[in-house]
C-alpha atoms as a PDB file:
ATOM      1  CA  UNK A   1      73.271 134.872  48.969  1.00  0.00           C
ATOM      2  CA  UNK A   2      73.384 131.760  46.911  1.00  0.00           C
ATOM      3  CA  UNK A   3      70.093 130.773  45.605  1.00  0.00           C
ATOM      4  CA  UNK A   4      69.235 127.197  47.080  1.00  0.00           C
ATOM      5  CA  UNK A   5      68.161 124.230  44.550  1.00  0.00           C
ATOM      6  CA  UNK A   6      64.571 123.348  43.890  1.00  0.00           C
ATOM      7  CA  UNK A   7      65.249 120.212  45.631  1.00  0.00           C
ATOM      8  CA  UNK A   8      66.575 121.170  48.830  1.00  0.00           C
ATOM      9  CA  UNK A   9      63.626 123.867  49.005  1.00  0.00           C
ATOM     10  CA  UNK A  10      61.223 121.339  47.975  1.00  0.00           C
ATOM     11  CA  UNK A  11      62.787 118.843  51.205  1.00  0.00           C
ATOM     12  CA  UNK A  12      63.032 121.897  53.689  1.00  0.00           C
ATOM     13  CA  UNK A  13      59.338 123.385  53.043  1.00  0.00           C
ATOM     14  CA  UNK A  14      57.874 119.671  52.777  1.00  0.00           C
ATOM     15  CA  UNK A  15      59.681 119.010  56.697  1.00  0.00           C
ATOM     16  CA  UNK A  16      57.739 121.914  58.046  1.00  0.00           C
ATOM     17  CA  UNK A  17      54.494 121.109  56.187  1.00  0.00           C
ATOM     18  CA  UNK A  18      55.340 117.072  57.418  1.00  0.00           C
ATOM     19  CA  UNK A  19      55.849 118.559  61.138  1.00  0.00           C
ATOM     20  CA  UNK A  20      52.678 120.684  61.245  1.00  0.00           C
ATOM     21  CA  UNK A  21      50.470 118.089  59.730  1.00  0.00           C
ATOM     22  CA  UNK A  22      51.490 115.046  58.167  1.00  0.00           C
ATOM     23  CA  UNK A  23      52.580 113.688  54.789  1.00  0.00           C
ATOM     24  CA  UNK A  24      49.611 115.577  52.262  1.00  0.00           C
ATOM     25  CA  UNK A  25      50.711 118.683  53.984  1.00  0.00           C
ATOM     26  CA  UNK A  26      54.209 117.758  53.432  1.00  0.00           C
ATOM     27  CA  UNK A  27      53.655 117.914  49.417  1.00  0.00           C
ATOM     28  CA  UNK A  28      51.340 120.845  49.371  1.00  0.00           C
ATOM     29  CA  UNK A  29      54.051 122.714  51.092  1.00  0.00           C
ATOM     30  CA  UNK A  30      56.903 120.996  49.446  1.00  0.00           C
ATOM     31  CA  UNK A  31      55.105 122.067  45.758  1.00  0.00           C
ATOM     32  CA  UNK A  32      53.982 125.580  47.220  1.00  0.00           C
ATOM     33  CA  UNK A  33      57.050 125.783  48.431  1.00  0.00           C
ATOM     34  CA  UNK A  34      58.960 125.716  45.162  1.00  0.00           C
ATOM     35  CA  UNK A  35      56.382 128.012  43.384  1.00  0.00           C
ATOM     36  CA  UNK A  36      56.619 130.512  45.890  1.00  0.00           C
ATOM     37  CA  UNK A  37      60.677 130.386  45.826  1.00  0.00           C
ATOM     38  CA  UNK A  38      60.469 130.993  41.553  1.00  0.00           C
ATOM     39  CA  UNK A  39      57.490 133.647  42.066  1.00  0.00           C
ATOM     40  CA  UNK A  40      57.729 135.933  44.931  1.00  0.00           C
ATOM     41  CA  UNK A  41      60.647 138.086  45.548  1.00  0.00           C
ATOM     42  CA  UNK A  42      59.166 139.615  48.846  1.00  0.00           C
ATOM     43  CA  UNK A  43      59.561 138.501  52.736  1.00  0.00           C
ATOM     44  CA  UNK A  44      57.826 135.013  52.240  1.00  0.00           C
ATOM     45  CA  UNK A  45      60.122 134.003  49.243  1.00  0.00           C
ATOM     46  CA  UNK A  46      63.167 134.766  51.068  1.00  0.00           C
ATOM     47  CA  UNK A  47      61.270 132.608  53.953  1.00  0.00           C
ATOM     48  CA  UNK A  48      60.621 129.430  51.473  1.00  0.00           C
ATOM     49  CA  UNK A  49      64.416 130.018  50.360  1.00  0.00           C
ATOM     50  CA  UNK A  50      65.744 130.411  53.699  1.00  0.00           C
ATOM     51  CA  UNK A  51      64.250 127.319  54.562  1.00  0.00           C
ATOM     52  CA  UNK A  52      65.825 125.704  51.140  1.00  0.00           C
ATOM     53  CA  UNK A  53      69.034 126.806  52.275  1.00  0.00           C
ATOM     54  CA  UNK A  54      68.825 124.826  55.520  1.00  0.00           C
ATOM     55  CA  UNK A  55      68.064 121.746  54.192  1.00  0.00           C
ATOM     56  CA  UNK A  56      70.755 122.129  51.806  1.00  0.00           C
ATOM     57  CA  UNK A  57      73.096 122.995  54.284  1.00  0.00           C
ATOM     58  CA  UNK A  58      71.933 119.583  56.553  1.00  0.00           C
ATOM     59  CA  UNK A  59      72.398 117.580  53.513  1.00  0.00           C
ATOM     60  CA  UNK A  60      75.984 118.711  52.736  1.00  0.00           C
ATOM     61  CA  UNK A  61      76.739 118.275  56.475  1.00  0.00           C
ATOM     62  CA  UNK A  62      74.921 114.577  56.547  1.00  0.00           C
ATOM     63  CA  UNK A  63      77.199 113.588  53.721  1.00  0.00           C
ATOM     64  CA  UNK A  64      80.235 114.616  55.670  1.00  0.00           C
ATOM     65  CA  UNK A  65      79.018 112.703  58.095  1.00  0.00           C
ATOM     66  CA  UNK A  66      78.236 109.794  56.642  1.00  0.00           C
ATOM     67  CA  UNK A  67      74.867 109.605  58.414  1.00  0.00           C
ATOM     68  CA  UNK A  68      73.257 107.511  55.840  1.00  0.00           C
ATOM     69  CA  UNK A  69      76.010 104.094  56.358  1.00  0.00           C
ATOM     70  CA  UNK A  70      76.051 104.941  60.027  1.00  0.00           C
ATOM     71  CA  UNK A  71      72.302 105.021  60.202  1.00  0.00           C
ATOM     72  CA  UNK A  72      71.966 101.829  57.748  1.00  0.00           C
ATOM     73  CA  UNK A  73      74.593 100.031  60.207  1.00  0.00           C
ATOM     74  CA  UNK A  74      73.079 100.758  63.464  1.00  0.00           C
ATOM     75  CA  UNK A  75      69.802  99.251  62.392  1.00  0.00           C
ATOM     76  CA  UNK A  76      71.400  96.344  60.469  1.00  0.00           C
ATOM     77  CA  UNK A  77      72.955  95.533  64.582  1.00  0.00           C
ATOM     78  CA  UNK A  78      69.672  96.490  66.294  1.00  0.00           C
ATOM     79  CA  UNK A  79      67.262  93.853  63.826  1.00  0.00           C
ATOM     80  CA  UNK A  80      70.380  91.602  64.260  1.00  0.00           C
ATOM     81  CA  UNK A  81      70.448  91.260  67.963  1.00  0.00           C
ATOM     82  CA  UNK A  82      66.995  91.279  68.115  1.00  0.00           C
ATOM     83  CA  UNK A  83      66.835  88.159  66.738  1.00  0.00           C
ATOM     84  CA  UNK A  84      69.494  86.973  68.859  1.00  0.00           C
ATOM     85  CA  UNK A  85      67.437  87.583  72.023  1.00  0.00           C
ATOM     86  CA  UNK A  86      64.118  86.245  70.510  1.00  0.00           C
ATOM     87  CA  UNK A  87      66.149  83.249  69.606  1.00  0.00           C
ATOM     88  CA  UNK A  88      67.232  82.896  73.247  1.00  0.00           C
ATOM     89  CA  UNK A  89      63.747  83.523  74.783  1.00  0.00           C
ATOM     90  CA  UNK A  90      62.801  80.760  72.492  1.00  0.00           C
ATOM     91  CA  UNK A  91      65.256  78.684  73.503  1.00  0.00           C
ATOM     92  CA  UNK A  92      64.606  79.169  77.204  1.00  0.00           C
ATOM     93  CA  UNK A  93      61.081  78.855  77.113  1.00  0.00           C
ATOM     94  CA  UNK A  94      61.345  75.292  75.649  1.00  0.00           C
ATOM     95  CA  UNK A  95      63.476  74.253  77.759  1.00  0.00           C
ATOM     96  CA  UNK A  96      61.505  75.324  80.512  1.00  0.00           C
ATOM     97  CA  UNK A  97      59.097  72.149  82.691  1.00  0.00           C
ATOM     98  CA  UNK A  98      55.339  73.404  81.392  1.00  0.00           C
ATOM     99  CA  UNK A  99      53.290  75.375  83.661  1.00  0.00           C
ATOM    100  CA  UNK A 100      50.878  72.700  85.590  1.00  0.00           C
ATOM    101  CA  UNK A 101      46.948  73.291  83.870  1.00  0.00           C
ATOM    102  CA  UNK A 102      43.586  73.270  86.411  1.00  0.00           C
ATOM    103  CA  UNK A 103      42.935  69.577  86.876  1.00  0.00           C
ATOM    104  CA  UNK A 104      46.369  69.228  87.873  1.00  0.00           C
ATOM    105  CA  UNK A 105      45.893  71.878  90.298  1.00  0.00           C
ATOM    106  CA  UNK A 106      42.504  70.159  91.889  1.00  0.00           C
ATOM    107  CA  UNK A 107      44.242  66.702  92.343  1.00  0.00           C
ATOM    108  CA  UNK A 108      47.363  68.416  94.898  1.00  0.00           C
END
């Protein structure tokens, strides 16, 4: 099997370690990760590559995709119509008679 690059076993091992407990796990895994892949040829290095491979292969298949400019345009039309409806709400609640205070209450 093709050895996966440093990188992509660097991304998949620092996901689990991310997962499990958060971003300093993430880069104690994602650099343990990598030494393990260079240094151990037994069941645990196939493991760290394994899980190199995957992230390579989600990559590859993200680029196909074009998740990125999908991603970056859905949230570019979610901020953007957010702001529409704030802008309404605003709108509405100006134009709205103000809610009557306590003395005005005591002289009805």
């Amino acid at each position: 099997a093709e050895r996966p690059s440093d990188t992509a076993i660097m991304v998949g091992c620092g996901l689990v370690g991310w997962v499990i407990a958060g971003p300093i796990l993430a880069i104690i895994t994602a650099l343990g990760g990598k030494y393990l892949a260079d240094r151990n040829q037994g069941p645990i290095g196939d493991t760290v590559k394994t899980l190199g491979r995957i992230a390579s292969a989600a990559g590859k298949k993200a680029k196909e995709e074009r998740l990125i400019c999908k991603l970056k345009a859905s949230s570019v039309h979610f901020l953007t119509k957010g702001k529409i409806a704030a802008a309404k709400t605003a709108e509405t609640a100006a134009t709205k008679e103000p809610l009557p205070n306590a003395n005005d209450l005591k002289t009805l």
